[in-house]
Protein backbone atom coordinates (compact mmCIF):
# COMPACT_ATOMS: atom_id res chain seq x y z
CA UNK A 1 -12.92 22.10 4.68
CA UNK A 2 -9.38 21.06 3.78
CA UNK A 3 -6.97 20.06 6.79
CA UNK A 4 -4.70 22.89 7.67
CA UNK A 5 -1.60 19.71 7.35
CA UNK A 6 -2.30 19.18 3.72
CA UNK A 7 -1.25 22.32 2.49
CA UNK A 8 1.35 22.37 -0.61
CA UNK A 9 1.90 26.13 -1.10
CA UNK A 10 4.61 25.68 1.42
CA UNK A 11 2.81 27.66 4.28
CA UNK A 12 2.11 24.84 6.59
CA UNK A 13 2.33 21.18 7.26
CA UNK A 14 5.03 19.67 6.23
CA UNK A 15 8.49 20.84 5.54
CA UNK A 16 10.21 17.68 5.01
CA UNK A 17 11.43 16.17 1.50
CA UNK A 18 9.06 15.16 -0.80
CA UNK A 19 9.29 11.80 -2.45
CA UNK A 20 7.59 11.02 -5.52
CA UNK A 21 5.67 7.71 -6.26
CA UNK A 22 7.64 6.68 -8.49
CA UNK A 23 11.04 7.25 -6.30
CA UNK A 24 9.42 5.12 -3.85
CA UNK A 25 8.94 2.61 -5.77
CA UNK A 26 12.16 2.75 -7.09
CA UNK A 27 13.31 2.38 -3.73
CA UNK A 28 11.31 -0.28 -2.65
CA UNK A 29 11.96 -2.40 -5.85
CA UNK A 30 15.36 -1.84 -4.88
CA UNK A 31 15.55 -2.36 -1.03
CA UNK A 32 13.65 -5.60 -1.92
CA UNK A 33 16.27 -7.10 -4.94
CA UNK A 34 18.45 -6.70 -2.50
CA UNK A 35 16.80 -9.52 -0.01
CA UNK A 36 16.42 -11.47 -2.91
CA UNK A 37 13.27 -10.92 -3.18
CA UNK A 38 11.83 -12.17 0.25
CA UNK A 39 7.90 -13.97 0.09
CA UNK A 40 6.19 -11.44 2.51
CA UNK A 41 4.08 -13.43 4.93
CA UNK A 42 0.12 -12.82 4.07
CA UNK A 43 -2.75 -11.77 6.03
CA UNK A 44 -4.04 -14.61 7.72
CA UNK A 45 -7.91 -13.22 7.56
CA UNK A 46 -9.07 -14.55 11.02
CA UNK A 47 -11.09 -11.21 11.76
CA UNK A 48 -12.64 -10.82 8.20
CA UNK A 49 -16.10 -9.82 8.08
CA UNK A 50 -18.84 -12.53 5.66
CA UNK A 51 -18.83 -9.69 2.61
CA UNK A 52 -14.74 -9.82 2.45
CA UNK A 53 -14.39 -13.41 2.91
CA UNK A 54 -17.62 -13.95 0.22
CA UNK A 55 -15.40 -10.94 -1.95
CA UNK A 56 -12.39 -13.01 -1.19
CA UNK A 57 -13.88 -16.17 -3.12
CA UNK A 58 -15.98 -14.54 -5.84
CA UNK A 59 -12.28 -13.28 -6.87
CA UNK A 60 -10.76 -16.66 -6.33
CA UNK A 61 -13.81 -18.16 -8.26
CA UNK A 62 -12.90 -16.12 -11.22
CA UNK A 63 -9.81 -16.51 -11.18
CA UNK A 64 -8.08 -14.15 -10.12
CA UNK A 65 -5.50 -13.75 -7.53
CA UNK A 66 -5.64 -11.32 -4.92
């Protein structure tokens, strides 16, 4: 059963402005050229559990870049 909150026909939930994905992003992309692009501090992993971490370096292995 669908929650009651995730209605669209208007009904119910919510009743605030609706944003796009795309206008988001726009935003963000935005928001962030104006910091000059600022390095966002990572994850530091200290609670992963063995199948992320061994995920983690079968990625890194390959190389690719999480």
């Amino acid at each position: 059963m669908a929650s009651t909150t995730s209605r669209t026909d208007g009904k119910k939930g919510w009743t605030g402005p609706r944003v796009t994905h795309a206008e988001a992003a726009e935003r963000l992309a935005a928001r962030r050229a104006e910091l000059g692009e600022p390095e966002l501090p990572r994850n530091a992993g200290k609670n992963r559990t063995p199948s992320k971490r061994a995920l983690l370096k079968a990625i890194k292995d390959a190389g690719g870049k999480w």
